[in-house]
C-alpha atoms as a PDB file:
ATOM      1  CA  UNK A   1     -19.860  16.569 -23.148  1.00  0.00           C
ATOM      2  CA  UNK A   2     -16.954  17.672 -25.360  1.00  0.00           C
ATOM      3  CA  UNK A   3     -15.352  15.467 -27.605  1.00  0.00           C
ATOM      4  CA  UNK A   4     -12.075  15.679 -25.624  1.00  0.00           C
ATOM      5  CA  UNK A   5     -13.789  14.778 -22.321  1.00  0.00           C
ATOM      6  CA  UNK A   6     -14.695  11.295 -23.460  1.00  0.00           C
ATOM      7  CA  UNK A   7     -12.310  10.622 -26.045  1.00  0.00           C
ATOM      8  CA  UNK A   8      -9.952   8.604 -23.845  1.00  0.00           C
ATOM      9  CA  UNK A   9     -10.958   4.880 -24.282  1.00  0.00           C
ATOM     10  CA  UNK A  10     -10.718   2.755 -21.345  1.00  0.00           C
ATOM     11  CA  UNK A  11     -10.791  -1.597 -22.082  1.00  0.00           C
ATOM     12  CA  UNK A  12     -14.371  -2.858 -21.241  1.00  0.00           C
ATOM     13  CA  UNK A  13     -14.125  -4.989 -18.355  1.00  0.00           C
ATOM     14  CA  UNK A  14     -14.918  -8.237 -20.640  1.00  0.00           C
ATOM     15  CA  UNK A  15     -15.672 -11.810 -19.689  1.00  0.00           C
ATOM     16  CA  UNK A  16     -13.173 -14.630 -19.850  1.00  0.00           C
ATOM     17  CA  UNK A  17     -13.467 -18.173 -21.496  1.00  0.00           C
ATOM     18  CA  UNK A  18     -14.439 -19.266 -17.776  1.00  0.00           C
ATOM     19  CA  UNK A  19     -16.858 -16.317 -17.453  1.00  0.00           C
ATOM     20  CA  UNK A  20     -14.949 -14.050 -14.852  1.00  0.00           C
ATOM     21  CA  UNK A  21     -14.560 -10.512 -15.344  1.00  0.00           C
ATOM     22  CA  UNK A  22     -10.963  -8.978 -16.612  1.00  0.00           C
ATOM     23  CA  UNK A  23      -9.522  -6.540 -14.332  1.00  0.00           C
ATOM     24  CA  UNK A  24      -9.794  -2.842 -15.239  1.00  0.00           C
ATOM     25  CA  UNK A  25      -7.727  -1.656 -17.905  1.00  0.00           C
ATOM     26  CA  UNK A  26      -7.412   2.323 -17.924  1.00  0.00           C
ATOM     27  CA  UNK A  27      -5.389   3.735 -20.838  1.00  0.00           C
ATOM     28  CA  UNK A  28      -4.316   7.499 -20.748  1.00  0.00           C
ATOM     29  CA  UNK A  29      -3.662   9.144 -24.208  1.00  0.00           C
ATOM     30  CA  UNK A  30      -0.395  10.479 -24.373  1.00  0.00           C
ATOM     31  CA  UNK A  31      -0.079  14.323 -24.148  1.00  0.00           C
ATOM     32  CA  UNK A  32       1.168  15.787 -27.720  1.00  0.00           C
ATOM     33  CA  UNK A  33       4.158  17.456 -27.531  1.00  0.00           C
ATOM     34  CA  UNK A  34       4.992  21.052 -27.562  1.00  0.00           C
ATOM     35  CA  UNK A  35       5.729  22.570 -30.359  1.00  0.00           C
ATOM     36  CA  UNK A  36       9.843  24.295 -30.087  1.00  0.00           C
ATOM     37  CA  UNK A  37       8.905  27.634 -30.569  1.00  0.00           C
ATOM     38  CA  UNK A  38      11.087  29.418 -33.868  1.00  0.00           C
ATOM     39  CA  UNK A  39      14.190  31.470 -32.964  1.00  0.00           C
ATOM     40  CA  UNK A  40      13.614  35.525 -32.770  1.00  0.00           C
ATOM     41  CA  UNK A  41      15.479  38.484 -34.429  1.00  0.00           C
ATOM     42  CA  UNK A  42      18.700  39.041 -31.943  1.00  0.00           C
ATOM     43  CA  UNK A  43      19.059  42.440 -33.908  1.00  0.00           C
ATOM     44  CA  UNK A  44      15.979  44.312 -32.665  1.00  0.00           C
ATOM     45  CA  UNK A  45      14.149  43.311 -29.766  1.00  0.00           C
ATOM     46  CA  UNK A  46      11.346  45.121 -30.670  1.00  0.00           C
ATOM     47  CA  UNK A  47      10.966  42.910 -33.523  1.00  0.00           C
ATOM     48  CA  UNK A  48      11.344  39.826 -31.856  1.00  0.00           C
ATOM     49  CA  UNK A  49       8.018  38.089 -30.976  1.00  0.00           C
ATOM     50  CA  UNK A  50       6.615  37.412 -27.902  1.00  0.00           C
ATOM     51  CA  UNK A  51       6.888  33.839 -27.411  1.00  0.00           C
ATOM     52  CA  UNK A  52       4.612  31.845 -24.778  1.00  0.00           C
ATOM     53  CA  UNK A  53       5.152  28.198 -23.681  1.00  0.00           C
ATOM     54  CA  UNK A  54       2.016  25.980 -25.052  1.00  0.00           C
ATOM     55  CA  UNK A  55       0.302  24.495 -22.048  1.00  0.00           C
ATOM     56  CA  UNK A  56       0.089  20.994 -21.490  1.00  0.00           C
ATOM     57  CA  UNK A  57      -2.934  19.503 -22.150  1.00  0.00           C
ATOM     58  CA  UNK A  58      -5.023  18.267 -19.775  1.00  0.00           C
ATOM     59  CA  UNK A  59      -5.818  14.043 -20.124  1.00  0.00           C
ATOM     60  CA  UNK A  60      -9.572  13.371 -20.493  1.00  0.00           C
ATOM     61  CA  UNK A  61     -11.541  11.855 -17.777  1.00  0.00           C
ATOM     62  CA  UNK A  62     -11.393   7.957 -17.783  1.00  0.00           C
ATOM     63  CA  UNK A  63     -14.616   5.750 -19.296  1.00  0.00           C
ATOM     64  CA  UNK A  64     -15.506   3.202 -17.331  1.00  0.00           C
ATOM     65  CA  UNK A  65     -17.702   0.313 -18.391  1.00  0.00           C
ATOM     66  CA  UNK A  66     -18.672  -2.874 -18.040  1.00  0.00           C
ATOM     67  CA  UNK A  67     -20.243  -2.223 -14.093  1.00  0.00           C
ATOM     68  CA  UNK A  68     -23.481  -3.795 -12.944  1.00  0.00           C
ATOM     69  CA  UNK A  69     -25.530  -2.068  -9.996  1.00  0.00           C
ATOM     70  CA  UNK A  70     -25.387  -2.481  -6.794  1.00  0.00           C
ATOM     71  CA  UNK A  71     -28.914  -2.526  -6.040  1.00  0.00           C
ATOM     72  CA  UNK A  72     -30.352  -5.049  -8.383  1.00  0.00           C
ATOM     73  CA  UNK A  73     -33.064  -3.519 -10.580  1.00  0.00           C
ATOM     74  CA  UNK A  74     -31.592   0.101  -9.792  1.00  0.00           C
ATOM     75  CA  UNK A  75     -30.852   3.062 -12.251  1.00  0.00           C
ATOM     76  CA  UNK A  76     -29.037   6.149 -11.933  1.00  0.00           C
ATOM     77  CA  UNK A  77     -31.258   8.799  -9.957  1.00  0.00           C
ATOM     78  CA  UNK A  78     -33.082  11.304 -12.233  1.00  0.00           C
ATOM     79  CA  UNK A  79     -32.051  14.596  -9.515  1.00  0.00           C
ATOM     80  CA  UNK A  80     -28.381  15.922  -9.390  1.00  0.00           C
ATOM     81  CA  UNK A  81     -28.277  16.334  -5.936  1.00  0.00           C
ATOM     82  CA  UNK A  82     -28.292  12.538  -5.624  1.00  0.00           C
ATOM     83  CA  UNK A  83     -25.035  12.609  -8.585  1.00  0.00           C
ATOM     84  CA  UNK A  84     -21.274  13.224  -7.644  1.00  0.00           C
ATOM     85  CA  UNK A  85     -20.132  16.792  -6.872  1.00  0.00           C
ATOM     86  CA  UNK A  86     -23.748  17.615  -5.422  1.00  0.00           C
ATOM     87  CA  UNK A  87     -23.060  20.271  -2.776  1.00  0.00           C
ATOM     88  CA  UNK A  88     -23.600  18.822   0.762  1.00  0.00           C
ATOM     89  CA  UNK A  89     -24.026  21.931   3.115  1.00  0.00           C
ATOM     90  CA  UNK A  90     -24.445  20.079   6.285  1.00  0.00           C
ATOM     91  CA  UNK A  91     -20.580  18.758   6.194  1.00  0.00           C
ATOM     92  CA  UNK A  92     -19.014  22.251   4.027  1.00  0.00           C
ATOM     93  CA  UNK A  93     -18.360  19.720   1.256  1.00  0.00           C
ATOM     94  CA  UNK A  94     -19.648  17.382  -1.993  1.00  0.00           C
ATOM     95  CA  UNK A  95     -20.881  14.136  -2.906  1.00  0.00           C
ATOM     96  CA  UNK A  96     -18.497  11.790  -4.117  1.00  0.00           C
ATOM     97  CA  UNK A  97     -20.894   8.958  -5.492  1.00  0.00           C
ATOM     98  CA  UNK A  98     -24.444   7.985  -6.395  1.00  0.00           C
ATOM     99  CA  UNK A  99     -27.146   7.652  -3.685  1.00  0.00           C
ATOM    100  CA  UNK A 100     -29.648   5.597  -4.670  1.00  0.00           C
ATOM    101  CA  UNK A 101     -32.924   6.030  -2.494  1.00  0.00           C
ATOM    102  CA  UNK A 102     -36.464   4.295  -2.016  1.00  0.00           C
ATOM    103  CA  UNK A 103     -38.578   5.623  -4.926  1.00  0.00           C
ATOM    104  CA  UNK A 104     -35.547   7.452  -6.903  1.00  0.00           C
ATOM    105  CA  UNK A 105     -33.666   5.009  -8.581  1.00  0.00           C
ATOM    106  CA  UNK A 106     -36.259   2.714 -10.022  1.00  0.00           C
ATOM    107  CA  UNK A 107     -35.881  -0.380  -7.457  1.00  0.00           C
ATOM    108  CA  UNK A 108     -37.428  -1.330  -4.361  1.00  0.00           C
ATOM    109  CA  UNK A 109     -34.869  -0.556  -1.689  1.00  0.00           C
ATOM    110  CA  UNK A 110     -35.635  -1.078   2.058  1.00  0.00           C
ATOM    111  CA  UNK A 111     -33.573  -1.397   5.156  1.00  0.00           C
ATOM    112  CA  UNK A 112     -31.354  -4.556   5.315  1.00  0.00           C
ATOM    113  CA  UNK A 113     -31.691  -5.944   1.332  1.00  0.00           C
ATOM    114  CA  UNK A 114     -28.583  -7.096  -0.220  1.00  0.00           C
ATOM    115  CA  UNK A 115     -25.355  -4.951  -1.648  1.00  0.00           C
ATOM    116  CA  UNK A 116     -23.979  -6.414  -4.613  1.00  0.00           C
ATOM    117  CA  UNK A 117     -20.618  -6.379  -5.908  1.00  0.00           C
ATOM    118  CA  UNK A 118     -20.799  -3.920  -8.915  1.00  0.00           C
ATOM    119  CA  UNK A 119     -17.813  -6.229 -10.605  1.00  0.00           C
ATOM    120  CA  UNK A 120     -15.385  -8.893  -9.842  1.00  0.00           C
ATOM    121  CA  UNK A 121     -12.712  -7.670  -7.737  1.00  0.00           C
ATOM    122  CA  UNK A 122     -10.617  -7.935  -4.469  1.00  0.00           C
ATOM    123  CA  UNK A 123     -12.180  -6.903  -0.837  1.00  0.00           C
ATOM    124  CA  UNK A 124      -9.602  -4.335   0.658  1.00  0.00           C
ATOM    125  CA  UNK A 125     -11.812  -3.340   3.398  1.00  0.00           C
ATOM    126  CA  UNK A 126     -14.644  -4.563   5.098  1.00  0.00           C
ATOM    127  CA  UNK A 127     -16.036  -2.642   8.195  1.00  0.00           C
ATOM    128  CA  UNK A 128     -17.533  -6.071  10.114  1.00  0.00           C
ATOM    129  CA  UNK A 129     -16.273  -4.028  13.397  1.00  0.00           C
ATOM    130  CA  UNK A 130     -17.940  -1.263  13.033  1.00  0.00           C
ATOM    131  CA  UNK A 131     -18.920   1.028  16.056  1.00  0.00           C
ATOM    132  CA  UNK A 132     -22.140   2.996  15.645  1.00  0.00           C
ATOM    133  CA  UNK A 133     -21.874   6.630  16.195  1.00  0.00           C
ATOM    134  CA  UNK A 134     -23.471   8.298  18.839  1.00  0.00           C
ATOM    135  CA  UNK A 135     -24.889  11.839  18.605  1.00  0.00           C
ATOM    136  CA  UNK A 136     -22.248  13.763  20.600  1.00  0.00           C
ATOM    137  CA  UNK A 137     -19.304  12.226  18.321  1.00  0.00           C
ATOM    138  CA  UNK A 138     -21.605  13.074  15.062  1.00  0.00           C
ATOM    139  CA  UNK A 139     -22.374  16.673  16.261  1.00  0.00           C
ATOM    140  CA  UNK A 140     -18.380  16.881  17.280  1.00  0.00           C
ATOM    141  CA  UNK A 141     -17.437  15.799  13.177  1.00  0.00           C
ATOM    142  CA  UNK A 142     -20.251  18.440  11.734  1.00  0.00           C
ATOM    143  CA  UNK A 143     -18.703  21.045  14.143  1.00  0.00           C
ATOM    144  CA  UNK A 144     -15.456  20.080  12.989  1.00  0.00           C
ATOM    145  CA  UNK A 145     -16.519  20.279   9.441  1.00  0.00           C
ATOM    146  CA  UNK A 146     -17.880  23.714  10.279  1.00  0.00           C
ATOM    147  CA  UNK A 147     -14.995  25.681  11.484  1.00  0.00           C
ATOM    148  CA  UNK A 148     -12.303  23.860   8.510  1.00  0.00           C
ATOM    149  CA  UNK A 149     -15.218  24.834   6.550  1.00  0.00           C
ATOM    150  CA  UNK A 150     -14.754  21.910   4.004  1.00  0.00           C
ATOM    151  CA  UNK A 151     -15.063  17.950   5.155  1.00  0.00           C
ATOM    152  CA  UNK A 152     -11.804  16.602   6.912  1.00  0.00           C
ATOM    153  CA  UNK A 153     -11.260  13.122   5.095  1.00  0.00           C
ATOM    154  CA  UNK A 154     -11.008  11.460   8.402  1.00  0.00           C
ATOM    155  CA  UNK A 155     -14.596  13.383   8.879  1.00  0.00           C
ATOM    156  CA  UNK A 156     -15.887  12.150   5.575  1.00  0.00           C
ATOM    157  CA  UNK A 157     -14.537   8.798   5.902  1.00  0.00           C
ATOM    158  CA  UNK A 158     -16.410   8.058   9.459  1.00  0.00           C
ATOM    159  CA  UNK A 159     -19.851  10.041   7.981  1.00  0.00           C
ATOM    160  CA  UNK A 160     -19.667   7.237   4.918  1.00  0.00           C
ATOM    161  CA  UNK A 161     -20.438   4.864   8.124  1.00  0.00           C
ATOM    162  CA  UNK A 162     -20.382   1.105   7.636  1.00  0.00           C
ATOM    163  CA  UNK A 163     -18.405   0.107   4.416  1.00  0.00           C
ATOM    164  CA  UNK A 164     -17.035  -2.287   1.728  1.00  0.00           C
ATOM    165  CA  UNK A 165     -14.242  -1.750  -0.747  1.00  0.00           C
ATOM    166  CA  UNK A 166     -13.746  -3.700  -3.823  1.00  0.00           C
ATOM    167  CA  UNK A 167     -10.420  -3.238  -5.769  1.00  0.00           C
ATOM    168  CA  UNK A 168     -10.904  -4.014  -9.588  1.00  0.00           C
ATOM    169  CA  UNK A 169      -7.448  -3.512 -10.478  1.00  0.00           C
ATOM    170  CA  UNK A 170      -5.651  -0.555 -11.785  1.00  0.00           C
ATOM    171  CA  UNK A 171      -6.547   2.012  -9.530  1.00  0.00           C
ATOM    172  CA  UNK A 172     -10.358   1.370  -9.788  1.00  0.00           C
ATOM    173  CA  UNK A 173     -12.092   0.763  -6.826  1.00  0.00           C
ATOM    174  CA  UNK A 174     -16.055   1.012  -5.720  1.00  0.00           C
ATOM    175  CA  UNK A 175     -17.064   1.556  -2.264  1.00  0.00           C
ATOM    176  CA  UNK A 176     -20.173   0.977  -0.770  1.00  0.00           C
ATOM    177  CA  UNK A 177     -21.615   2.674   2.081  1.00  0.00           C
ATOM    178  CA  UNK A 178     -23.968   3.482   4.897  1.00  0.00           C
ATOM    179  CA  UNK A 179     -24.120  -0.639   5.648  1.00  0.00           C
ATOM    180  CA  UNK A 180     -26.354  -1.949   7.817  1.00  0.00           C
ATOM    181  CA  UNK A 181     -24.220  -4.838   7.835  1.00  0.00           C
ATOM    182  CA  UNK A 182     -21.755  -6.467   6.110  1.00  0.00           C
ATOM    183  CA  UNK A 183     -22.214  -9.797   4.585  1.00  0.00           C
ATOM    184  CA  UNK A 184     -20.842 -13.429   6.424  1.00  0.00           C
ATOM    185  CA  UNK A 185     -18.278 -14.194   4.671  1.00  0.00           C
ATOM    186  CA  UNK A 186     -16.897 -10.793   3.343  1.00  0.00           C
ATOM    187  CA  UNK A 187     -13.831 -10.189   4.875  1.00  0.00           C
ATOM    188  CA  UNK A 188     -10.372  -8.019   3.480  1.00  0.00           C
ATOM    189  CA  UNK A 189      -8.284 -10.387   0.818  1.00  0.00           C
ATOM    190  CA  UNK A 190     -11.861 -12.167  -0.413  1.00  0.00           C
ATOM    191  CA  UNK A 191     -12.193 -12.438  -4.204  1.00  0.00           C
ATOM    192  CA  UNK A 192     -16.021 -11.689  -4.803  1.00  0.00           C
ATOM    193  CA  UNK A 193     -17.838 -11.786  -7.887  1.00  0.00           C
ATOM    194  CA  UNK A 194     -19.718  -9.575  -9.420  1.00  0.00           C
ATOM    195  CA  UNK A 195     -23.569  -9.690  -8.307  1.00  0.00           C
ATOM    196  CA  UNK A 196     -22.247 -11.193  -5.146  1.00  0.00           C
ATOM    197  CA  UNK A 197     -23.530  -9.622  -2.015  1.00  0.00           C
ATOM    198  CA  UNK A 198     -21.265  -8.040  -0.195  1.00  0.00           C
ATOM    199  CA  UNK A 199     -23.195  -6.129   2.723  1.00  0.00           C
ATOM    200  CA  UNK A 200     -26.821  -4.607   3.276  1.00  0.00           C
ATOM    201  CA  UNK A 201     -29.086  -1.521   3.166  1.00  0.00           C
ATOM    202  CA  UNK A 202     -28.769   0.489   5.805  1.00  0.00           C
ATOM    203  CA  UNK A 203     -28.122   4.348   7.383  1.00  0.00           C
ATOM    204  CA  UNK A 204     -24.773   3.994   8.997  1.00  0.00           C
ATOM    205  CA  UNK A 205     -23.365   7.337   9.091  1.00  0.00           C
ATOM    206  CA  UNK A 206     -25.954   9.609   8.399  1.00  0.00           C
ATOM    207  CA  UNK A 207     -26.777  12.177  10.902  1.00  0.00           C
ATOM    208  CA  UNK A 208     -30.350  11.291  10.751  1.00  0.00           C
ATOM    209  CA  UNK A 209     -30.068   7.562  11.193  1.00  0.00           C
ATOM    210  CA  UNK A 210     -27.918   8.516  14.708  1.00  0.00           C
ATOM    211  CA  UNK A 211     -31.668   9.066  16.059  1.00  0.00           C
ATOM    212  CA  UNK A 212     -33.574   6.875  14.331  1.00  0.00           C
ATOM    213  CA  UNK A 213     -32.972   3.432  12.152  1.00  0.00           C
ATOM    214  CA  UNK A 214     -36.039   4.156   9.732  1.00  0.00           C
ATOM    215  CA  UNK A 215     -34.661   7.078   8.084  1.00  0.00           C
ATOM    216  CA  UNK A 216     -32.066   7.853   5.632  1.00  0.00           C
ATOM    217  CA  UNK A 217     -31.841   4.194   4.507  1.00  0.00           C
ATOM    218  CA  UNK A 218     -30.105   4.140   1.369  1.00  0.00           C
ATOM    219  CA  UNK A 219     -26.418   2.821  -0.511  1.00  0.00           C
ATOM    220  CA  UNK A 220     -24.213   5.479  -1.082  1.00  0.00           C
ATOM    221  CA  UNK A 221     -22.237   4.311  -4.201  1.00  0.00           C
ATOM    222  CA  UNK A 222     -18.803   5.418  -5.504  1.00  0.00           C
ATOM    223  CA  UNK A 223     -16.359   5.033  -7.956  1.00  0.00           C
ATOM    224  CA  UNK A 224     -13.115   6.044  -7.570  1.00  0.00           C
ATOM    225  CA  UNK A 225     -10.488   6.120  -9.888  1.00  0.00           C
ATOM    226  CA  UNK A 226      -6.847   6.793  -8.838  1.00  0.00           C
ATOM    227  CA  UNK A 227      -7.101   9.345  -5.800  1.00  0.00           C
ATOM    228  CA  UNK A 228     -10.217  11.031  -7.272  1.00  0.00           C
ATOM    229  CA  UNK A 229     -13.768   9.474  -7.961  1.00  0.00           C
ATOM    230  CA  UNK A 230     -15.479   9.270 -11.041  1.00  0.00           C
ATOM    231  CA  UNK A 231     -16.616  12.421 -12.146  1.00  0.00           C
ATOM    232  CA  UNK A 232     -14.738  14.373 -10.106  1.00  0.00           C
ATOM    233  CA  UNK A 233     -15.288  18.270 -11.191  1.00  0.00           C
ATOM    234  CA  UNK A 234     -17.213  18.012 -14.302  1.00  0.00           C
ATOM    235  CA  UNK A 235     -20.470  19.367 -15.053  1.00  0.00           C
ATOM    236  CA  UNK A 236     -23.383  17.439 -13.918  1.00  0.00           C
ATOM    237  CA  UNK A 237     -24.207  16.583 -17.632  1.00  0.00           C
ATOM    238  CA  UNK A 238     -20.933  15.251 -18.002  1.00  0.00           C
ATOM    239  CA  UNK A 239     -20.668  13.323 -14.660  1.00  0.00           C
ATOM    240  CA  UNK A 240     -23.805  11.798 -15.597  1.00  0.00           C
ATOM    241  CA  UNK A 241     -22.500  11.163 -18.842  1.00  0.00           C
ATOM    242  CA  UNK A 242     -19.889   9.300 -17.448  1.00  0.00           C
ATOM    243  CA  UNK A 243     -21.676   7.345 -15.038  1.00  0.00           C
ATOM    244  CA  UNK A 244     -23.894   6.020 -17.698  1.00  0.00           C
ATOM    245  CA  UNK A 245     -21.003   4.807 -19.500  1.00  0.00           C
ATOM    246  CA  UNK A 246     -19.904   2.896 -16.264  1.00  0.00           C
ATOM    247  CA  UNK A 247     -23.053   0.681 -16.278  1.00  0.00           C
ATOM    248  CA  UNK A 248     -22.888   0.120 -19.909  1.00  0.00           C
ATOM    249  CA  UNK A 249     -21.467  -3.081 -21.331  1.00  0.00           C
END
């Protein structure tokens, strides 16, 4: 990854004196300016050069660091496809987190084991109402998907199935998805901390688990950061770069 993709510095998400985490801190480098271009010959045109305005660079991707995983004894998956911006063909769209699956990503994970809190945050949604869909409304959002030919977010949002939110503070918040359940207790407004579980293994939204509970049971896992998540367009290399960084202390 290119110097300028990690070079913006974001403050680790430390421990206090009384051992909670700090919230978030993201800091953007500021853009330097553009040079005022010299004044041209009025006497000749000809002569006078041609001037064009230096573009504005574009800020580096955030680091993120400091996160534990949700899954405890997990690890990033080894394949891509499993990785942010993975093209997902069924839904004419991409992957937006980490999946971590039985047998891919180093722990044991099996229908109904617990979701932990990746850090200390805020609970700004929890999906303890949940309605199950049935297989006419899932092949009516994959039809959908098909004629837009890119994933609605109202689509995308209802194919993440059962989910939890945790706000970390500026603009940083992880989602966690495909619940089986959510936990007692875990309700919008909650302060949970980190390793806390927040919700269970499941398939909730996946077009297989509409027809059967045994498949597709994994957490879908995401990052965002502002309106995009982490990783958002970069190179798989890089996106896995940055990922790494996220579960680093």
């Amino acid at each position: 990854m290119a110097a300028g993709a990690v070079g913006l510095v974001v403050g680790v998400l430390g421990a206090t004196s009384e051992g909670e985490d700090a919230p978030v801190k993201v800091e953007r480098p500021k853009p330097s300016p553009t040079p005022k271009p010299h004044s041209s010959p009025a006497s000749d045109p000809e002569l006078s050069p041609t001037l064009t305005a230096t573009p504005t660079p574009t800020p580096p991707p955030p680091i993120i660091r400091g996160f534990q995983y949700p899954i405890q004894g997990a690890c990033l998956p080894a394949e891509d496809d499993l990785m942010p911006n993975a093209p997902r063909e069924y839904r004419f769209g991409v992957h937006e987190g980490v999946d971590f699956y039985p047998g891919r990503a180093c722990a044991t994970i099996e229908r109904g084991m617990p979701v932990l809190a990746a850090r200390t945050g805020i609970v700004i949604r929890a999906d303890v109402d949940y309605k199950e869909i049935a297989q006419e409304e899932m092949d009516g959002l994959l039809n959908r998907s098909a004629q837009e030919g890119s994933t609605p977010p109202e689509v995308l949002d209802r194919l993440r199935g059962r989910q939890v939110w945790i706000d970390h503070g500026n603009g940083v918040v992880t989602r966690y998805c495909h619940l089986l359940s959510v936990e007692p207790g875990i309700a919008v407004d909650v302060a949970v901390a980190v390793g806390q579980a927040v919700g269970h293994v499941g398939n909730s939204g996946t077009p297989e688990g509409v027809s059967d509970p045994n498949m597709e049971n994994h957490l879908h896992f995401e990052i965002r950061v502002g309106d995009g998540y982490l990783g958002q367009g970069l190179s798989p290399a890089e996106t896995r770069l940055l990922w790494e960084g996220a579960f680093s202390p």
